[in-house]
Protein backbone atom coordinates (compact mmCIF):
# COMPACT_ATOMS: atom_id res chain seq x y z
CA UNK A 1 109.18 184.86 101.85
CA UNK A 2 111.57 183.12 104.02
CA UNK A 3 110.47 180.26 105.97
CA UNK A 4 113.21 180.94 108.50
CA UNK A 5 112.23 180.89 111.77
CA UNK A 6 108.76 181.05 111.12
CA UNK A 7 106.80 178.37 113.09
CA UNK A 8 104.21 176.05 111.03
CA UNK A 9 101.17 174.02 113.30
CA UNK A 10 100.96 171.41 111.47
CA UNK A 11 97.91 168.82 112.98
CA UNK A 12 98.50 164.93 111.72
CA UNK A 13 102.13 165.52 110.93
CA UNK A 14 103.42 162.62 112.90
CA UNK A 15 103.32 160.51 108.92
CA UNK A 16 102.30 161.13 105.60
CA UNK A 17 101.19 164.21 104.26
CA UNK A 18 101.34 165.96 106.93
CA UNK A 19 104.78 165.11 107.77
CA UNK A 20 106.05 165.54 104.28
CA UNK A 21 104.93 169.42 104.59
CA UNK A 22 106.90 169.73 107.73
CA UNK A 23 109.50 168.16 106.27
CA UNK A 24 109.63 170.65 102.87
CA UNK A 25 109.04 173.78 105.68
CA UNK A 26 112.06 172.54 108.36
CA UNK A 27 114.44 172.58 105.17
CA UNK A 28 114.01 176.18 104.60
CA UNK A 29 114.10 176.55 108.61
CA UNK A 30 111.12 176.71 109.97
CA UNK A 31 110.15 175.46 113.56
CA UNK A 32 107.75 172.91 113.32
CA UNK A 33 105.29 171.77 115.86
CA UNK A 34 103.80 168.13 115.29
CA UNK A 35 100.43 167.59 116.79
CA UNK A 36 98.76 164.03 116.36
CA UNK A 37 98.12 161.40 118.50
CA UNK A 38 100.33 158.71 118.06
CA UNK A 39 103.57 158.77 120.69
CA UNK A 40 103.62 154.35 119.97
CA UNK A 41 104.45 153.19 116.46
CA UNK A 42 101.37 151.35 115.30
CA UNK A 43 103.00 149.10 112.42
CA UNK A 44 100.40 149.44 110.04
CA UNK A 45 100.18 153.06 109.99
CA UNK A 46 104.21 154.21 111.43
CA UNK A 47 105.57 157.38 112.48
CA UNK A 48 104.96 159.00 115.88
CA UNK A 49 105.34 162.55 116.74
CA UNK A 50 108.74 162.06 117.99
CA UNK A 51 110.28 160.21 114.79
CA UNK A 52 108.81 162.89 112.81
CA UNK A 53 110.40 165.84 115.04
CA UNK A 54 113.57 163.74 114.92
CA UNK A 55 113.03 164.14 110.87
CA UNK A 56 112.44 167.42 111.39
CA UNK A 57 115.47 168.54 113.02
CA UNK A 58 117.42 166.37 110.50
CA UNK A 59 116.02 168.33 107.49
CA UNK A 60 117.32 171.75 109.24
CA UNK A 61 114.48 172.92 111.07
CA UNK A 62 112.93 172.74 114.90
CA UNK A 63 110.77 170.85 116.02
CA UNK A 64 108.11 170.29 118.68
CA UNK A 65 106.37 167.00 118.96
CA UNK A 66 103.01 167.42 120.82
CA UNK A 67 100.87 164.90 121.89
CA UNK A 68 97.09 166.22 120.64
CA UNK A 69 94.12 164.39 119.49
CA UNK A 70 91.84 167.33 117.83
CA UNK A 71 88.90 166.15 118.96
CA UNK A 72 89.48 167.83 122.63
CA UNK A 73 90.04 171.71 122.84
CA UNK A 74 91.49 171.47 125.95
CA UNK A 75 94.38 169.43 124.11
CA UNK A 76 94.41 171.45 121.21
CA UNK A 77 94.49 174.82 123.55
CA UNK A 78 97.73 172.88 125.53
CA UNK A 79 99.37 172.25 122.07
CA UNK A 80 99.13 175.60 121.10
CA UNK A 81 100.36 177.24 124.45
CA UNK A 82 103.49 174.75 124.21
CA UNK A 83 104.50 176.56 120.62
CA UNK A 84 103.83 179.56 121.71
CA UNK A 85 106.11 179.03 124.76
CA UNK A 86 108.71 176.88 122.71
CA UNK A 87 108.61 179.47 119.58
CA UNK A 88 107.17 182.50 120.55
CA UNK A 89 104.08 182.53 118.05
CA UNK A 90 102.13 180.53 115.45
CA UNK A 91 102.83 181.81 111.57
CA UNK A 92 101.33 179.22 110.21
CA UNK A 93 98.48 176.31 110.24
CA UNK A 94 97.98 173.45 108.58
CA UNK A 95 94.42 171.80 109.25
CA UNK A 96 95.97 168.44 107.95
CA UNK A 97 94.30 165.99 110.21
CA UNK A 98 91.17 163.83 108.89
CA UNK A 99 89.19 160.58 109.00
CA UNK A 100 88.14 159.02 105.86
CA UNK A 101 85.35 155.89 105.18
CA UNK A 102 83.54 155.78 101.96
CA UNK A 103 80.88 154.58 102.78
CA UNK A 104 77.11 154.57 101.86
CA UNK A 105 74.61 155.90 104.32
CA UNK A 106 73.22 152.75 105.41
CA UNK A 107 76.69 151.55 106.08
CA UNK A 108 77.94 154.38 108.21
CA UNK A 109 77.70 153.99 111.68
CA UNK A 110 77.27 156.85 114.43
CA UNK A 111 80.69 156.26 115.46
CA UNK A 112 82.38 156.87 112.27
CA UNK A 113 80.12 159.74 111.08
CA UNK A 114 81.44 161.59 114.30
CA UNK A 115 85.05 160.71 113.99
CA UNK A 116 84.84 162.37 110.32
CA UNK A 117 83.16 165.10 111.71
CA UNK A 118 84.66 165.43 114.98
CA UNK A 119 88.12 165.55 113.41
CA UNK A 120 87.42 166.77 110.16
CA UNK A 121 85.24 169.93 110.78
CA UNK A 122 84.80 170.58 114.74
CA UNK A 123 88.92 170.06 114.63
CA UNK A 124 89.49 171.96 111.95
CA UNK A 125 87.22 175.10 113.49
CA UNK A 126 88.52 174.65 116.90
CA UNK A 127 92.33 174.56 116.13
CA UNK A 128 91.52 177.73 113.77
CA UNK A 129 90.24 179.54 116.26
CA UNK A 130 92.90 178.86 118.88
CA UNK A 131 95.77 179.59 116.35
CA UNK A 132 94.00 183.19 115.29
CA UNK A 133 94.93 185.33 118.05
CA UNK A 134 98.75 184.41 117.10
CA UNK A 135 98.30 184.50 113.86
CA UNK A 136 97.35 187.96 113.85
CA UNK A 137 100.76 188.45 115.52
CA UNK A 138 102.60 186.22 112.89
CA UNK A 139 105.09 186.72 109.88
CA UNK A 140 102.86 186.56 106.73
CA UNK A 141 100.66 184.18 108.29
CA UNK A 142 98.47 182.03 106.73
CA UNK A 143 96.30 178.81 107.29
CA UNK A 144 96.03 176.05 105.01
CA UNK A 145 93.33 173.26 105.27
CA UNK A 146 94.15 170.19 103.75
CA UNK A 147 90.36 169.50 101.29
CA UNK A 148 89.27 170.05 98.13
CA UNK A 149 87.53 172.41 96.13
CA UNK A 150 83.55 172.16 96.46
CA UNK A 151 82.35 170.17 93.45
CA UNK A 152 78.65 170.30 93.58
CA UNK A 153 78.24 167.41 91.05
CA UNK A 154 75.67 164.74 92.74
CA UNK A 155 78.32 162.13 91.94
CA UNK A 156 80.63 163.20 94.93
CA UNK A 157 77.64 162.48 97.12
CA UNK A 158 76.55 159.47 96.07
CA UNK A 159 78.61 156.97 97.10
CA UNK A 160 79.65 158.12 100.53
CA UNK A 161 77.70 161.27 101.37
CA UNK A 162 79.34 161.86 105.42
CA UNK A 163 82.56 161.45 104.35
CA UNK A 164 82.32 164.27 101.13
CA UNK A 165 80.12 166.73 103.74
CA UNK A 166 82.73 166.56 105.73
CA UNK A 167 85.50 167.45 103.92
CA UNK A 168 83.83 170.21 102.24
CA UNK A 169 82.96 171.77 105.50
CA UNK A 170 86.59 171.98 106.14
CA UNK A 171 87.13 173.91 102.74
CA UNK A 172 84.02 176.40 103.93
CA UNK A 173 85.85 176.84 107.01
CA UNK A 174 88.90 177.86 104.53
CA UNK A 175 86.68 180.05 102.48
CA UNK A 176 84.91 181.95 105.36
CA UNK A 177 87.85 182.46 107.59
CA UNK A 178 89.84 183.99 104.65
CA UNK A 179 86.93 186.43 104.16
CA UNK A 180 86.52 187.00 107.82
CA UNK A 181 90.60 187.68 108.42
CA UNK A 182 91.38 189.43 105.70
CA UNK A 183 91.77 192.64 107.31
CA UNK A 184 94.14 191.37 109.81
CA UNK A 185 96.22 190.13 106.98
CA UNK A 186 95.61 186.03 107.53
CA UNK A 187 95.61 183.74 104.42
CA UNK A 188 92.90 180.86 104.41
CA UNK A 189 93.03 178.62 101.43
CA UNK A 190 92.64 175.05 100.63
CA UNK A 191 94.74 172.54 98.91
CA UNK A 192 93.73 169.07 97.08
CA UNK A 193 95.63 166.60 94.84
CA UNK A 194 94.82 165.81 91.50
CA UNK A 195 95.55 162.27 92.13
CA UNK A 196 95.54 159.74 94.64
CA UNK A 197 98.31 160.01 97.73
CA UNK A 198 100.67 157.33 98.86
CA UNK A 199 99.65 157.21 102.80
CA UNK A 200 98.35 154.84 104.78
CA UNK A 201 95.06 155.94 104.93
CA UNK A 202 94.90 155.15 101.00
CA UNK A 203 96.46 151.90 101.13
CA UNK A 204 94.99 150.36 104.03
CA UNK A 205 91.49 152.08 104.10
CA UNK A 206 90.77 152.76 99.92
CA UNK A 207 93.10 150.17 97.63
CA UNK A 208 95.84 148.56 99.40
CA UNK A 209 99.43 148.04 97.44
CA UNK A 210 97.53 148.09 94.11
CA UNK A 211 96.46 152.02 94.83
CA UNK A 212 99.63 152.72 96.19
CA UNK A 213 101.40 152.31 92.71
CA UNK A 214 98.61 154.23 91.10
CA UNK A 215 99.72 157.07 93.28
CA UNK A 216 102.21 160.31 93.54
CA UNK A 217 104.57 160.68 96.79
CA UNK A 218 103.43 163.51 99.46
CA UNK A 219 105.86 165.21 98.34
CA UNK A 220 103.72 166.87 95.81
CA UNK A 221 101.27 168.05 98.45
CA UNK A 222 104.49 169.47 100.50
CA UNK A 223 105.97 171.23 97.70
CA UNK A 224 102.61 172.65 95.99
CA UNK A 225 101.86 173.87 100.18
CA UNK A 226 105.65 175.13 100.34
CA UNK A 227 105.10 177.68 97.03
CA UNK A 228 101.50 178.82 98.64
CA UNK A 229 102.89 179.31 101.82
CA UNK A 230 105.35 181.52 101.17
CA UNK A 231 102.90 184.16 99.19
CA UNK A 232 102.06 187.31 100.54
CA UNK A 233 99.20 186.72 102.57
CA UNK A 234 97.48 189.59 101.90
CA UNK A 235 97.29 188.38 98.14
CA UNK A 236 96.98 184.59 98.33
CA UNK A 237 93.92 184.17 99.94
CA UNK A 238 90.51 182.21 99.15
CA UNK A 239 91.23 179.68 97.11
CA UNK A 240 90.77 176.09 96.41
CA UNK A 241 94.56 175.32 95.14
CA UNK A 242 94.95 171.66 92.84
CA UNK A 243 98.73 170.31 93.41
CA UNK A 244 99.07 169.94 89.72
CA UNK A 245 97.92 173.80 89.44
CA UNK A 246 100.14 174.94 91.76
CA UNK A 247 103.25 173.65 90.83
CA UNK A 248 102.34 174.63 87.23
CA UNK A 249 102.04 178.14 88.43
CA UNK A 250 105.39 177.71 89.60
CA UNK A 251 106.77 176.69 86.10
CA UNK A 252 107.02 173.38 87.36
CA UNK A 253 105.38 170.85 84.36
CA UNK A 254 107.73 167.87 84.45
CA UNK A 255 105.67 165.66 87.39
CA UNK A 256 107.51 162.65 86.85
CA UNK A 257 109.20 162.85 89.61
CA UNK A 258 106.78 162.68 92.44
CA UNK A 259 105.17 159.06 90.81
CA UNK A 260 105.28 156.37 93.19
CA UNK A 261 105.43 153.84 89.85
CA UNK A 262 108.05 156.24 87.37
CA UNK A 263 105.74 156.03 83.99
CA UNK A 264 102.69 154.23 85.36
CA UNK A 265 98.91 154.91 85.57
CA UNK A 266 97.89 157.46 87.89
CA UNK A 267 94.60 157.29 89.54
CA UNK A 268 92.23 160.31 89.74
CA UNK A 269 91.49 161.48 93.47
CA UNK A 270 88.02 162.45 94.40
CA UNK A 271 86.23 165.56 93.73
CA UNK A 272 88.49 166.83 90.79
């Protein structure tokens, strides 16, 4: 399946991950619209929506860079009337957006537990559900939500228990929404790497420079999202996807490639 003129949501694409899946999509031509907040560089974090849709349109596809924090429907209802006026439709989401703090209970503030949950879970719904009624009217559509697979072990609670609820709400959301759209012949799945992602959020939040060189590229995310993305729909559906696993579906073994050190240690991400 073509990626060719098919238009990808893509929330928190303005740097890392997210970006790096917009990036893999535009190159097979797909229009691209970048919803996040930033429109001012900050230095520690870089990227704003228009140097990624600048990116974009230098990799081969479209792109349109909307201002959108995901925490206000009205913004997130504005974002997705601009595509829809800009491209026609909405093919595919990517729930990519997310707050992260490890933290243990007593150290979580109110503030922080609703920014994870705020953008994390009511974000994740809310964008859903505006993107559904296009969706329905897409190419193969499908939506993707950037979380892992539910790992039940009392370990992944432990240490920072609002941060893993959180994130596993957003793979529920996956879960139900592909059961619940399956007749209309929407996708929902999930997608998680196996190890640890060069972004900013992991070097300035969880390890600084010393994680960074423990980690893979986002490019691994991107590509292991570009090979779900382009299944059928109506056959790729409800699952919690592993990069490694995907791309090893794919025939693809040698991971080398993707290593932010070539031959170092890699470090395990959570829940996996």
């Amino acid at each position: 399946m073509s990626f060719q003129n098919r238009t990808a949501f893509i929330t928190g694409a303005s740097r890392g991950i997210g970006k790096a899946i917009a990036l893999r999509l535009a190159a097979d031509g797909a229009n691209i619209v970048i919803a996040a907040k930033s429109t001012e560089e900050n230095p520690k974090l870089g990227g704003t929506i228009y140097t990624a849709a600048a990116e974009v349109e230098a990799a081969g596809g479209k792109a349109l860079p909307v201002q959108c924090d995901i925490r206000d429907e009205i913004q997130i209802q504005n974002a997705v009337n601009e595509a829809v006026e800009k491209f026609g439709g909405i093919d595919i989401l990517v729930n990519n957006a997310s707050a992260i703090s490890l933290t243990p209970t007593e150290q979580t503030d109110t503030k922080r537990f609703d920014l994870m949950h705020d953008i994390n879970v009511r974000g994740t719904f809310f964008v859903s559900k505006s993107c559904i009624p296009y969706l329905k009217k897409g190419t193969n559509s499908h939506i993707l939500n950037l979380s892992p697979p539910i790992n039940l072990n009392p370990k992944w609670f432990a240490s920072h228990v609002a941060y893993t609820i959180s994130k596993y709400n957003m793979t529920m959301i996956a879960l139900g929404l592909a059961a619940e759209l399956k007749k209309y012949n929407i996708a929902a799945n999930s997608l998680w790497p196996k190890t640890t992602i060069a972004t900013a959020a992991v070097k300035n939040l969880l390890g600084g420079d010393a994680l960074i060189k423990m980690s893979r590229k986002p490019e691994i995310i991107a590509d292991a999202a570009y090979y779900i993305l382009r299944k059928p729909s109506t056959e790729c559906t409800g699952n919690t996807f592993i990069d490694e696993e995907v791309l090893a579906s794919e025939g693809i073994t040698d991971l080398s490639k993707y290593a932010v050190t070539e031959g170092g240690k890699l470090y395990q991400d959570l829940f996996v």
